[in-house]
N, C-alpha and C. Protein backbone atom coordinates (compact mmCIF):
# COMPACT_ATOMS: atom_id res chain seq x y z
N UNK A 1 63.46 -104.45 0.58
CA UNK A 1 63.83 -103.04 0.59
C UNK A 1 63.47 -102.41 -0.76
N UNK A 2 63.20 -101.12 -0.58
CA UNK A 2 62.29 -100.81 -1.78
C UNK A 2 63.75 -99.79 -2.85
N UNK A 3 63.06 -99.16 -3.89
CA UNK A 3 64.72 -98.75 -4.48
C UNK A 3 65.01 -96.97 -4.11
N UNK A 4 65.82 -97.20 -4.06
CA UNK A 4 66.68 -95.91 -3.24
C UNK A 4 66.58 -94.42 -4.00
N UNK A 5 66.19 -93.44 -3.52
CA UNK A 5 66.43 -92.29 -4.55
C UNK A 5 68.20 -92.11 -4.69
N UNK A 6 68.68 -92.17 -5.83
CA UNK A 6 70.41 -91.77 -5.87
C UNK A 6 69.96 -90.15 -6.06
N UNK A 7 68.74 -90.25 -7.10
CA UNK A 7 69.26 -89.19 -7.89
C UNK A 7 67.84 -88.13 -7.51
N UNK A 8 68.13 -86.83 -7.26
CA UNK A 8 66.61 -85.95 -6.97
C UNK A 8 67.31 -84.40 -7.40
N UNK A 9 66.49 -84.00 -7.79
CA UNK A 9 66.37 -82.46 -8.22
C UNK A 9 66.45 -82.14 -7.38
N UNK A 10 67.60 -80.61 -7.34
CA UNK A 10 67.96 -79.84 -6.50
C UNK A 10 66.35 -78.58 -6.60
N UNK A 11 65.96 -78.47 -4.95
CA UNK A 11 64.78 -76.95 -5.47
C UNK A 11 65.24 -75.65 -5.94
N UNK A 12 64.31 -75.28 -6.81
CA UNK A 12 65.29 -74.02 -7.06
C UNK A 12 64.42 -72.54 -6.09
N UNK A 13 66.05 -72.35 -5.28
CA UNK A 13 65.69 -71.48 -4.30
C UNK A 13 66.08 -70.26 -5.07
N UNK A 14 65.30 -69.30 -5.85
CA UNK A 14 65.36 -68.22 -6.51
C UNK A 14 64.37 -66.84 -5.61
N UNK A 15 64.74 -65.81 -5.64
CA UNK A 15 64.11 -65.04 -5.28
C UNK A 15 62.60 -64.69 -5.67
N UNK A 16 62.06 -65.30 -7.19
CA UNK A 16 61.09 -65.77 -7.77
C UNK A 16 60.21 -66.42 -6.84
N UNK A 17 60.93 -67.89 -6.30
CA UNK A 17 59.68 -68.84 -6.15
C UNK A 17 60.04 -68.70 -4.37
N UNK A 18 60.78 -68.12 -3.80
CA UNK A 18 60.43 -67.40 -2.47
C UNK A 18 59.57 -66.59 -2.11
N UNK A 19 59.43 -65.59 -2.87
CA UNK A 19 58.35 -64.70 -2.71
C UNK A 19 57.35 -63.98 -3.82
N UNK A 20 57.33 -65.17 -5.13
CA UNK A 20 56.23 -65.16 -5.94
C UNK A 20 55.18 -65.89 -5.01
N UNK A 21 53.56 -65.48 -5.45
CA UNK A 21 52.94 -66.47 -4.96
C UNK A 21 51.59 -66.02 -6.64
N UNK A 22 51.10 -67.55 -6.43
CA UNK A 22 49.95 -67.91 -7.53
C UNK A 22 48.28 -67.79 -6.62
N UNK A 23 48.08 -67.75 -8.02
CA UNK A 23 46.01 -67.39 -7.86
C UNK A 23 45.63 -68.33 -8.04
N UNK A 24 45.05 -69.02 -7.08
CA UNK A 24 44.21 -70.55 -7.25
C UNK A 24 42.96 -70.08 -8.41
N UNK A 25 42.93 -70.92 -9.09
CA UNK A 25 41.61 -70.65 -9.94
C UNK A 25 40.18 -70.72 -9.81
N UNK A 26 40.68 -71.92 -8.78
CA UNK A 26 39.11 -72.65 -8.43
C UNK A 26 38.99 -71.40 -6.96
N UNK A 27 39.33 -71.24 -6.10
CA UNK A 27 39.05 -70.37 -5.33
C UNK A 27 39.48 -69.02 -5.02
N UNK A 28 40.17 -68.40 -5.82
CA UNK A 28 41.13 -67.29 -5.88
C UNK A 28 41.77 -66.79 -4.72
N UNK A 29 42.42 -68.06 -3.96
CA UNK A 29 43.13 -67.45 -3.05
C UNK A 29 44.74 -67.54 -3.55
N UNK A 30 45.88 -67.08 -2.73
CA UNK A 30 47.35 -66.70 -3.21
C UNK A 30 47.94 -67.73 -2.59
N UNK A 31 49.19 -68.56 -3.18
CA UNK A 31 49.81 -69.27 -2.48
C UNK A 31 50.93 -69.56 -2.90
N UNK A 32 52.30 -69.69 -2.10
CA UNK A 32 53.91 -69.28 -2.51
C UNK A 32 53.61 -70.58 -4.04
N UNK A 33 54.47 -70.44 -3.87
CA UNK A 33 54.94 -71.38 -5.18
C UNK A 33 55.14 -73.01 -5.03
N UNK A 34 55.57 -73.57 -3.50
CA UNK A 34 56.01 -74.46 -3.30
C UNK A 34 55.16 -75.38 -3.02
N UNK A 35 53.78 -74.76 -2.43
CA UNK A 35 52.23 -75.39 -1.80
C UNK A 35 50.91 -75.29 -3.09
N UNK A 36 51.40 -74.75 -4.12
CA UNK A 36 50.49 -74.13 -4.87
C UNK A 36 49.86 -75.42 -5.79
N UNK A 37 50.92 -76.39 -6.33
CA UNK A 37 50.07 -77.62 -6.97
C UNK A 37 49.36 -78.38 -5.83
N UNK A 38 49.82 -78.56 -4.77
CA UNK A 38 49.28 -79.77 -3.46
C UNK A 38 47.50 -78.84 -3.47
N UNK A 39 47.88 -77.71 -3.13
CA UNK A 39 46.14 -76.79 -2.83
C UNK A 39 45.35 -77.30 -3.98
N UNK A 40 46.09 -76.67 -4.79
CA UNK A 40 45.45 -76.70 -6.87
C UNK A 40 44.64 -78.13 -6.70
N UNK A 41 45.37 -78.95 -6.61
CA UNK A 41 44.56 -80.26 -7.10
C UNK A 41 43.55 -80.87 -5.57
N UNK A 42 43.94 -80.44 -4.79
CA UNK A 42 42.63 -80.48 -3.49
C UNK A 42 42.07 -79.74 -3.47
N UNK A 43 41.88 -78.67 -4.25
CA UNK A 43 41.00 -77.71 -3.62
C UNK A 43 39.95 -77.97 -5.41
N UNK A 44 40.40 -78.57 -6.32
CA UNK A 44 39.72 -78.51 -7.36
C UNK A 44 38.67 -79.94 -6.95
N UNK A 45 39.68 -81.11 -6.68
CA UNK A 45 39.15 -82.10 -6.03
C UNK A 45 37.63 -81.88 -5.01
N UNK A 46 37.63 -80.62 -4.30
CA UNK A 46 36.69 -80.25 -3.49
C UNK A 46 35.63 -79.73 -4.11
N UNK A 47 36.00 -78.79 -5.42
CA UNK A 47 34.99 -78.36 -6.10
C UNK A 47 34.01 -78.91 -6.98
N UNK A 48 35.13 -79.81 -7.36
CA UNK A 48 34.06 -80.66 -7.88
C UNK A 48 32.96 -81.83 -7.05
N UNK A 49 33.83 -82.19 -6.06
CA UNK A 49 32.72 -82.64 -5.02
C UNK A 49 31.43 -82.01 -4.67
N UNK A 50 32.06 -80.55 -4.82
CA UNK A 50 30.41 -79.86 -3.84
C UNK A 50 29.57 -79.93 -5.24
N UNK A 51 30.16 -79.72 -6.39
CA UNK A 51 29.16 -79.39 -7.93
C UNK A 51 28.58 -80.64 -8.16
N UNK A 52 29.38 -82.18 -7.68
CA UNK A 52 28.43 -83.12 -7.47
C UNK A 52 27.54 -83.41 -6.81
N UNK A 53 27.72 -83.22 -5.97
CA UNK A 53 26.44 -83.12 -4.38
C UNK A 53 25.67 -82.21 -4.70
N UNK A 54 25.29 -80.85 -5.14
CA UNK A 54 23.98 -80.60 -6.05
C UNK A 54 23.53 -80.63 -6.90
N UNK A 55 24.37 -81.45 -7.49
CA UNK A 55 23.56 -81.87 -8.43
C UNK A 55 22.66 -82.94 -8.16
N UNK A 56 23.28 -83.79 -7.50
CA UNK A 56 22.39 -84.60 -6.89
C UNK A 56 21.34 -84.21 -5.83
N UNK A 57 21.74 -83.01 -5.33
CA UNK A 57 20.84 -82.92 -4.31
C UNK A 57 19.39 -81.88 -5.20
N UNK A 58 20.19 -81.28 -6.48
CA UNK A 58 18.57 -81.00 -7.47
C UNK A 58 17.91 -82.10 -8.58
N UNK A 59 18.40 -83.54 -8.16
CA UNK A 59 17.99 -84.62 -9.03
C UNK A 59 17.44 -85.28 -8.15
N UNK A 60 17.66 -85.46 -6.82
CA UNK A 60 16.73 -85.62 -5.50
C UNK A 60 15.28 -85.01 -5.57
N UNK A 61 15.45 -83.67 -5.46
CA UNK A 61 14.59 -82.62 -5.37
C UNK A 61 13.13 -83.36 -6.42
N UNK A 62 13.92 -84.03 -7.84
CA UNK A 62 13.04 -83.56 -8.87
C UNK A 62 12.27 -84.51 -9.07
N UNK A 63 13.04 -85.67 -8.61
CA UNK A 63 12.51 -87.08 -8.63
C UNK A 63 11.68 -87.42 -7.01
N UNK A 64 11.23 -86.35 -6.23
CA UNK A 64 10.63 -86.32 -4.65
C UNK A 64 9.05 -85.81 -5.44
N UNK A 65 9.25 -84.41 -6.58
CA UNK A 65 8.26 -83.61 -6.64
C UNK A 65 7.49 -84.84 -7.69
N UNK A 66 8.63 -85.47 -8.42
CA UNK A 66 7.63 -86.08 -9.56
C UNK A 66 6.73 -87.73 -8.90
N UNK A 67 7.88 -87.75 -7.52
CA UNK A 67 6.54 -88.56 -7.00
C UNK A 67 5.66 -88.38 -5.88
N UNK A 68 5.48 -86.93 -5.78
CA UNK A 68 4.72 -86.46 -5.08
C UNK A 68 3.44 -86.00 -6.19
N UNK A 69 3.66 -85.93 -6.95
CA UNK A 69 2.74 -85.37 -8.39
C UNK A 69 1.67 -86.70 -8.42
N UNK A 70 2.94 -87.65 -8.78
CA UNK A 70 2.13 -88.94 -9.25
C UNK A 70 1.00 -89.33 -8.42
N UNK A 71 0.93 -89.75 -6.83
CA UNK A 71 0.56 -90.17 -6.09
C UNK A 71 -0.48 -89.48 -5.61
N UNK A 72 -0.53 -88.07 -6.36
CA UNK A 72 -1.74 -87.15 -5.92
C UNK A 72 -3.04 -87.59 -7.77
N UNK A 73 -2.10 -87.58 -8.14
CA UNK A 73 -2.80 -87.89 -9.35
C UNK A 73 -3.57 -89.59 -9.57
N UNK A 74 -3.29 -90.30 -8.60
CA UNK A 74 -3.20 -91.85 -8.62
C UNK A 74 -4.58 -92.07 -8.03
């Protein structure tokens, strides 16, 4: 058996974090307060995925042309 929560923070239900909501950075959309880190870090998680994938997909590109170069030159 694994160990027990005794002890957990009460949420704080304030009129604030009911009907504040935040600006995602990475995509500027709005979201209450309570969902706003879970999005934040998946949705940054995503961005950086796609900024990896072209990059690779213009290091693909460059390393196709440079052996398309070669092989004409050969």
């Amino acid at each position: 058996m694994g160990p027990s929560r005794t002890h957990r923070s009460k949420y704080n239900f304030s009129e604030e974090t009911l009907t504040g909501q935040l600006l995602c950075l990475h995509c500027s959309k709005k979201f209450k307060t309570q969902g706003f880190k879970k999005h934040e870090a998946s949705c940054k998680k995503q961005k950086d995925t796609k900024a990896e994938q072209a990059e690779f997909a213009l290091q693909y590109a460059r390393d196709q042309r440079r052996g398309e170069s070669s092989a004409t030159h050969s």
